[in-house]
N, C-alpha and C. Protein backbone atom coordinates (compact mmCIF):
# COMPACT_ATOMS: atom_id res chain seq x y z
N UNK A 1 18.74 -115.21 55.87
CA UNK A 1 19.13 -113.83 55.72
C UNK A 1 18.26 -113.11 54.69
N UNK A 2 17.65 -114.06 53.49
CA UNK A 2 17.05 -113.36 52.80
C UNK A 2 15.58 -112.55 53.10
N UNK A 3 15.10 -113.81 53.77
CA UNK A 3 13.79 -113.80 54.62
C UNK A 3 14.27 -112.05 55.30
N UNK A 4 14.78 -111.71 56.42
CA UNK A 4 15.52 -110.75 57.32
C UNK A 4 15.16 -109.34 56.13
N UNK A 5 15.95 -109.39 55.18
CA UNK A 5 16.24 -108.51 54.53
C UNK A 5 14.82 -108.27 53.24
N UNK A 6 13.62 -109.17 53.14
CA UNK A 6 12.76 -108.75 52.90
C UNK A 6 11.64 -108.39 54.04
N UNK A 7 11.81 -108.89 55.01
CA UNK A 7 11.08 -108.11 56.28
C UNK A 7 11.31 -106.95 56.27
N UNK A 8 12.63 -106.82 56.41
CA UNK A 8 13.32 -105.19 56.58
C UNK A 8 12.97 -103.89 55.04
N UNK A 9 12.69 -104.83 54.46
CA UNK A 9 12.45 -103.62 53.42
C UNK A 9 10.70 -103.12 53.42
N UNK A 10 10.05 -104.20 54.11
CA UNK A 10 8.40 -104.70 54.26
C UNK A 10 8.40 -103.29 54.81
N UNK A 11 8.67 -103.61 56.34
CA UNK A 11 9.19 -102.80 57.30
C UNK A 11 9.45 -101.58 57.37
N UNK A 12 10.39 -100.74 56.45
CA UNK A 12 10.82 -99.76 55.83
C UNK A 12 9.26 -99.11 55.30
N UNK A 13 8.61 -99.93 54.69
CA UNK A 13 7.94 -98.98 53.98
C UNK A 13 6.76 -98.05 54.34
N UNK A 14 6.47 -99.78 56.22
CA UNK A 14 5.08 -99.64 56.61
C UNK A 14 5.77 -98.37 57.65
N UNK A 15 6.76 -98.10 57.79
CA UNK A 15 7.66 -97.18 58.37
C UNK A 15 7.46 -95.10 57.90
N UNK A 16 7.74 -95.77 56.46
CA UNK A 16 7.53 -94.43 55.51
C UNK A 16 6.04 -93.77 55.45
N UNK A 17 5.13 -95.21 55.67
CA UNK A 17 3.85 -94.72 55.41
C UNK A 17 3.44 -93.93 57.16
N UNK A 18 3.87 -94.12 58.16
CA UNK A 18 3.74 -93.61 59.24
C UNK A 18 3.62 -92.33 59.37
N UNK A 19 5.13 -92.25 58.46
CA UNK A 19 5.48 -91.17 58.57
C UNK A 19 4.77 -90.30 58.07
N UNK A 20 4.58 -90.61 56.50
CA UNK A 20 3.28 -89.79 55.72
C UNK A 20 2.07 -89.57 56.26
N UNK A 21 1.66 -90.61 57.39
CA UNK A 21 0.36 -90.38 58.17
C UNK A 21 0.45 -89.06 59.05
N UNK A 22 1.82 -89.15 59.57
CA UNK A 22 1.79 -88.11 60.72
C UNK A 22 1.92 -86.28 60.01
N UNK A 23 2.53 -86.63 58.84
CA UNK A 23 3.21 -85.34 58.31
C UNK A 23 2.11 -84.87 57.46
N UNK A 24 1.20 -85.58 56.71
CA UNK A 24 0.08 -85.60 55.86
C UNK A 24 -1.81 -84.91 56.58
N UNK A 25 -1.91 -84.24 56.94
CA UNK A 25 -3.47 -83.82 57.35
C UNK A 25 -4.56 -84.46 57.12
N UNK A 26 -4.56 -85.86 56.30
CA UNK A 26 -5.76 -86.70 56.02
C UNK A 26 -6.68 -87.69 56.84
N UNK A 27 -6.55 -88.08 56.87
CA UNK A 27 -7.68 -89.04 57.83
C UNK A 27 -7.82 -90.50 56.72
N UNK A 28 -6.46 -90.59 56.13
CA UNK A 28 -6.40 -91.96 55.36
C UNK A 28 -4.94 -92.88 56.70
N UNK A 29 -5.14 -93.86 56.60
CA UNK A 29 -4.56 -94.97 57.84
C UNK A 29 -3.16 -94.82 57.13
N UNK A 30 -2.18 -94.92 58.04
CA UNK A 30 -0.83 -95.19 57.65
C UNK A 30 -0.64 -96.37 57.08
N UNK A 31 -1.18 -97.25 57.24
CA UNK A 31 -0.85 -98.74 56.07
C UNK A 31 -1.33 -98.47 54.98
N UNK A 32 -2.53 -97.33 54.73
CA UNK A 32 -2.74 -97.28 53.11
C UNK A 32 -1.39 -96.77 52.45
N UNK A 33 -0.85 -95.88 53.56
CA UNK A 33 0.15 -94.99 52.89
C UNK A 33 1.05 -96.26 52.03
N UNK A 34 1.64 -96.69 52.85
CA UNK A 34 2.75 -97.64 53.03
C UNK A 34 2.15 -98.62 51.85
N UNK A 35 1.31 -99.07 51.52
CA UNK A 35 0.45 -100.15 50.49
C UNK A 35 1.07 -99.00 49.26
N UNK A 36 0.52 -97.68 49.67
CA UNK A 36 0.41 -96.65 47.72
C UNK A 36 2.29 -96.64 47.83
N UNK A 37 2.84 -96.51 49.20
CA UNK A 37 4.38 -96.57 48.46
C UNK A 37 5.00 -98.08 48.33
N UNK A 38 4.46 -99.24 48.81
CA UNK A 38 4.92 -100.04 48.49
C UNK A 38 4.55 -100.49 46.62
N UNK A 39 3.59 -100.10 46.43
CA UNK A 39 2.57 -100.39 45.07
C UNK A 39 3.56 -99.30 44.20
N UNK A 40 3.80 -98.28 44.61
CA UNK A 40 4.40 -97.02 43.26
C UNK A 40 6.50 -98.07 43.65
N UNK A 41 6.55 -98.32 44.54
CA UNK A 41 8.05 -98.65 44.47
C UNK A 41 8.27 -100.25 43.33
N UNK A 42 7.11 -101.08 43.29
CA UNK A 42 7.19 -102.05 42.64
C UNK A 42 6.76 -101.87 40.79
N UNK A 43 5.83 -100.99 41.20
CA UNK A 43 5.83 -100.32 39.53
C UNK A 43 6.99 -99.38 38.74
N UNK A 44 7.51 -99.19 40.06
CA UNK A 44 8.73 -98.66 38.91
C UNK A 44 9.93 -99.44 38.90
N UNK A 45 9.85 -100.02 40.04
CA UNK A 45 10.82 -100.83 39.66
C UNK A 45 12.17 -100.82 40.80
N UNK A 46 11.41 -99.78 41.75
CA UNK A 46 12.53 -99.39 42.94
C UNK A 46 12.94 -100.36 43.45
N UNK A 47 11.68 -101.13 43.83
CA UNK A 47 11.79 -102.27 44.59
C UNK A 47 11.00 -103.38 43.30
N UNK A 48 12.29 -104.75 43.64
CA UNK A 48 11.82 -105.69 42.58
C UNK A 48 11.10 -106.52 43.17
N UNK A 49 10.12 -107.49 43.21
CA UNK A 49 9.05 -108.49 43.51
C UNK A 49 9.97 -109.41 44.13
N UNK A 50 11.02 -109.63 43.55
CA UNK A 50 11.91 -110.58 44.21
C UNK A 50 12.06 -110.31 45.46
N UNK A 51 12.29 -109.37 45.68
CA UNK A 51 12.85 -108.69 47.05
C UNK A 51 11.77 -108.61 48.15
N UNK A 52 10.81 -108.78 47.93
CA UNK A 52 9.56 -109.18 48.89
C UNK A 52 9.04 -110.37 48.55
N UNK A 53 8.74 -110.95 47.83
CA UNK A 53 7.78 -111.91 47.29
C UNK A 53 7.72 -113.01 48.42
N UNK A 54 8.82 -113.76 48.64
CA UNK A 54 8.30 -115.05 50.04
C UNK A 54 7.72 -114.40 50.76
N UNK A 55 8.24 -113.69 51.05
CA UNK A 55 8.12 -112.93 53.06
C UNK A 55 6.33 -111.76 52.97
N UNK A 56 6.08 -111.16 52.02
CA UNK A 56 4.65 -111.02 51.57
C UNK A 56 3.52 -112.37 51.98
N UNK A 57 4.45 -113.24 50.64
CA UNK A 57 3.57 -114.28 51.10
C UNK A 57 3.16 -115.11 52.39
N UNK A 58 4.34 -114.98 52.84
CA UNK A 58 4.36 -115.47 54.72
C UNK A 58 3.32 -114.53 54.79
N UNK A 59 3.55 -113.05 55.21
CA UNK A 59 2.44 -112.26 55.95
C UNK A 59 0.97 -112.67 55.40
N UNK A 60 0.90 -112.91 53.81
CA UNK A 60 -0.35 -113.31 53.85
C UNK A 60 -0.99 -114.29 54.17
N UNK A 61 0.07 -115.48 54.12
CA UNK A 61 -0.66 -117.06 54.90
C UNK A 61 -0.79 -116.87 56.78
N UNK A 62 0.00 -116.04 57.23
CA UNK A 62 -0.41 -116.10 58.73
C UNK A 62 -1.64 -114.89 58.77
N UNK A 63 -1.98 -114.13 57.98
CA UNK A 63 -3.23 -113.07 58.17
C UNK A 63 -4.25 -113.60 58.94
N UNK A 64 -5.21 -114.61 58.75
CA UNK A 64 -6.15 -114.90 59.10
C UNK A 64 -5.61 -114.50 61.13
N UNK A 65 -4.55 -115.36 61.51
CA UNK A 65 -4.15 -115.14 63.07
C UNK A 65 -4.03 -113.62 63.25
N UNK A 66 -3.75 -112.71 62.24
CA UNK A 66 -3.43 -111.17 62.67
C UNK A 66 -4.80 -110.95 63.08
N UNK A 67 -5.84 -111.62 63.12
CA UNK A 67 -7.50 -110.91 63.10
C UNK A 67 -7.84 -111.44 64.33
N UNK A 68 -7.02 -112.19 64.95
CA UNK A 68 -7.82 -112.78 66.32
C UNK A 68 -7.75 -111.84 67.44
N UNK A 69 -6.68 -110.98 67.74
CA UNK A 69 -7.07 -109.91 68.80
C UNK A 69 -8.23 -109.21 68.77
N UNK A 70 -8.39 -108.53 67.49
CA UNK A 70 -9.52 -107.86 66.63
C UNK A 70 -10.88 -108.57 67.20
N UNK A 71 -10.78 -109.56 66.92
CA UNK A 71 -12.11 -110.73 67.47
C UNK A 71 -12.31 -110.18 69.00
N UNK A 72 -10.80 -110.69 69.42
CA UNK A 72 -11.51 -110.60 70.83
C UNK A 72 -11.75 -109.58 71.70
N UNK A 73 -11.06 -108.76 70.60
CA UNK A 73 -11.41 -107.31 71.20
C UNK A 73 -12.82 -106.97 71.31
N UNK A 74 -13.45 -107.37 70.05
CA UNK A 74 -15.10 -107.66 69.90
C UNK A 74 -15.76 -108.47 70.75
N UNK A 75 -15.31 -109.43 71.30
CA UNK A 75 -16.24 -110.13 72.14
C UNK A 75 -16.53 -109.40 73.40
N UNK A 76 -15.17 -108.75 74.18
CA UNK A 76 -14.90 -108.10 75.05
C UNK A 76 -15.63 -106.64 75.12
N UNK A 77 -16.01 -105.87 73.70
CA UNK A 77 -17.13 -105.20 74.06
C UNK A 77 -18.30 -105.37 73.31
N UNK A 78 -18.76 -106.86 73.87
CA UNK A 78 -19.63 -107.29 73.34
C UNK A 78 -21.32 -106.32 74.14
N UNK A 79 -21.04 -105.53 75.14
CA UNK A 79 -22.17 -104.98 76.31
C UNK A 79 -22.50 -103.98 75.12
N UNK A 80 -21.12 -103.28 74.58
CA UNK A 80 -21.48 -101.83 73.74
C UNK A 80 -22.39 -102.53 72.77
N UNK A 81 -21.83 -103.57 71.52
CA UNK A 81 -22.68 -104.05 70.84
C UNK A 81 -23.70 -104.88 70.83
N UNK A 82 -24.14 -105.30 71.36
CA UNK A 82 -25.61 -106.00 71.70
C UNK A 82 -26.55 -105.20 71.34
N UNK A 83 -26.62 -104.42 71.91
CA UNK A 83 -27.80 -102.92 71.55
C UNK A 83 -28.00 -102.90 70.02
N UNK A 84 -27.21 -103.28 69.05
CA UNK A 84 -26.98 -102.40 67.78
C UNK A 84 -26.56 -103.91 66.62
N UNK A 85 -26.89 -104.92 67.32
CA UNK A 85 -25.77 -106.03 66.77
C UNK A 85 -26.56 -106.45 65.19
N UNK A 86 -27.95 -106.39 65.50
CA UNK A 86 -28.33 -106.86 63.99
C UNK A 86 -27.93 -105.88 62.60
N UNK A 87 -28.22 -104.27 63.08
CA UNK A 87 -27.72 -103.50 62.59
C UNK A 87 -26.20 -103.64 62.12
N UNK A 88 -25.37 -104.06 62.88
CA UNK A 88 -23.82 -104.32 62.45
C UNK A 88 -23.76 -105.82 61.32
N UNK A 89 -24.63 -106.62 61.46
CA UNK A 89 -24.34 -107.93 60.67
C UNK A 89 -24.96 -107.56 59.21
N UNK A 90 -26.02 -106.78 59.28
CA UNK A 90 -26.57 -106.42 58.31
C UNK A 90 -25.44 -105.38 57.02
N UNK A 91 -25.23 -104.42 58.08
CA UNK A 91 -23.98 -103.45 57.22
C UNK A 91 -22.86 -104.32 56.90
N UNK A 92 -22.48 -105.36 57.69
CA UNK A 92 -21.50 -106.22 56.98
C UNK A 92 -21.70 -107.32 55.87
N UNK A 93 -22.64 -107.75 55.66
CA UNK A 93 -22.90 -108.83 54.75
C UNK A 93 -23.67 -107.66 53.54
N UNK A 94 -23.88 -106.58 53.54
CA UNK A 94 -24.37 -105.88 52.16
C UNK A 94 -22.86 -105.35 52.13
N UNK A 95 -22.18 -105.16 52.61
CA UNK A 95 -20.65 -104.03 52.30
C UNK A 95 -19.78 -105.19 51.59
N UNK A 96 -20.11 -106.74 52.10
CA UNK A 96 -19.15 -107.64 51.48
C UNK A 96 -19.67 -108.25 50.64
N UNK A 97 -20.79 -108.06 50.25
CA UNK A 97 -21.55 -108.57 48.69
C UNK A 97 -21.33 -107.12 47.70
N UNK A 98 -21.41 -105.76 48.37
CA UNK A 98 -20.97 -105.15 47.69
C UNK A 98 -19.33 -104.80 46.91
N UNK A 99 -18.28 -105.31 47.83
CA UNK A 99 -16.91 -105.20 47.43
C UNK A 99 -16.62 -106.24 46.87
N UNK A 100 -17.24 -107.52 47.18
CA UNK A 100 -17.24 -108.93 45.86
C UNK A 100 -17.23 -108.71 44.46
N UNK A 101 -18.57 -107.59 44.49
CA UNK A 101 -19.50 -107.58 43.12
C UNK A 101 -18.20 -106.46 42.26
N UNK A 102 -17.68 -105.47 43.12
CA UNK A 102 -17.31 -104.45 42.31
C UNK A 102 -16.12 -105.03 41.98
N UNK A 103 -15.40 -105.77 43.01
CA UNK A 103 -14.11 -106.65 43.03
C UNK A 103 -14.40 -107.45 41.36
N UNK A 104 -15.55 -108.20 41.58
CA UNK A 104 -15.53 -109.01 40.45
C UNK A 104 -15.88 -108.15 39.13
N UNK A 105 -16.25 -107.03 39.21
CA UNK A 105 -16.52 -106.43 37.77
C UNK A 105 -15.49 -105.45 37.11
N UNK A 106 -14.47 -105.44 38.42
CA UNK A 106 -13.20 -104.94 37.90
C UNK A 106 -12.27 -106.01 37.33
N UNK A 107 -12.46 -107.01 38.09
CA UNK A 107 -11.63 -107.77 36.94
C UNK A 107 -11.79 -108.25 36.15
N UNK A 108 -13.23 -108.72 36.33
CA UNK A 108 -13.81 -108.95 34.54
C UNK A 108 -13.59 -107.36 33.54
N UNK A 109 -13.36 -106.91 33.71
CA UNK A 109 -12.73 -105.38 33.16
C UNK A 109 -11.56 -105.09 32.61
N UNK A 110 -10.63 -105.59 33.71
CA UNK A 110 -8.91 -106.13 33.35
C UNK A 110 -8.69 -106.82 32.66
N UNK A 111 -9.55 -108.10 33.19
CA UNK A 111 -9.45 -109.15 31.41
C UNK A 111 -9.89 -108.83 30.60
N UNK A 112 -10.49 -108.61 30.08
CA UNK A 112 -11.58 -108.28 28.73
C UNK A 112 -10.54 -107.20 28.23
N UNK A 113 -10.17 -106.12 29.08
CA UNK A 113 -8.90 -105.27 28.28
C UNK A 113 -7.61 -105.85 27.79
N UNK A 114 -7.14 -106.46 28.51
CA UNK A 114 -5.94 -107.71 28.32
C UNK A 114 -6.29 -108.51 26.78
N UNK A 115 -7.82 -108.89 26.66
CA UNK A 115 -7.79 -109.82 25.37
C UNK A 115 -8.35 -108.73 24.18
């Protein structure tokens, strides 16, 4: 039941952020929404860590399987990308050495403030 009732609050939020997508004029994704209200509800305290924490962690140990449609959605228009494919491997391996690097110099940032 507990499991249930942190889905349902998961749920709720990726719910709220929808909503903010539809009601909002931006061109930011409804899961960011739902991430900035799940992130402002745990900083204040609306929602306690307890109250998500397993069931988060479930979603994050099955993630890797959330990416396999995604895949094969890619293989499937594999005709569109062929034309363009070195170009795409290239923008991906500089975009993920670039979000590593900044990833890692923010938290060497966090710590160093912390001590």
């Amino acid at each position: 039941m507990k499991f249930l009732c942190q889905f349902g609050i998961i749920l709720f939020v990726s719910f709220l952020g929808e909503v903010l997508y539809h009601l909002i004029p931006l061109s930011i994704p409804a899961s960011v929404y739902g991430m900035m209200i799940l992130f402002l509800a745990l900083c204040t305290g609306f929602v306690k860590l307890d109250q998500v924490k397993e069931t988060a962690g479930f979603l994050i140990d099955i993630m890797p399987i959330m990416f396999m449609p995604a895949a094969v959605g890619l293989l499937e228009s594999w005709s569109f990308l062929a034309p363009v494919w070195a170009s795409v491997f290239a923008i991906t391996i500089i975009t993920t050495i670039i979000v590593m690097a900044v990833t890692g110099r923010v938290a060497q940032h966090i710590l160093w403030r912390k001590e």
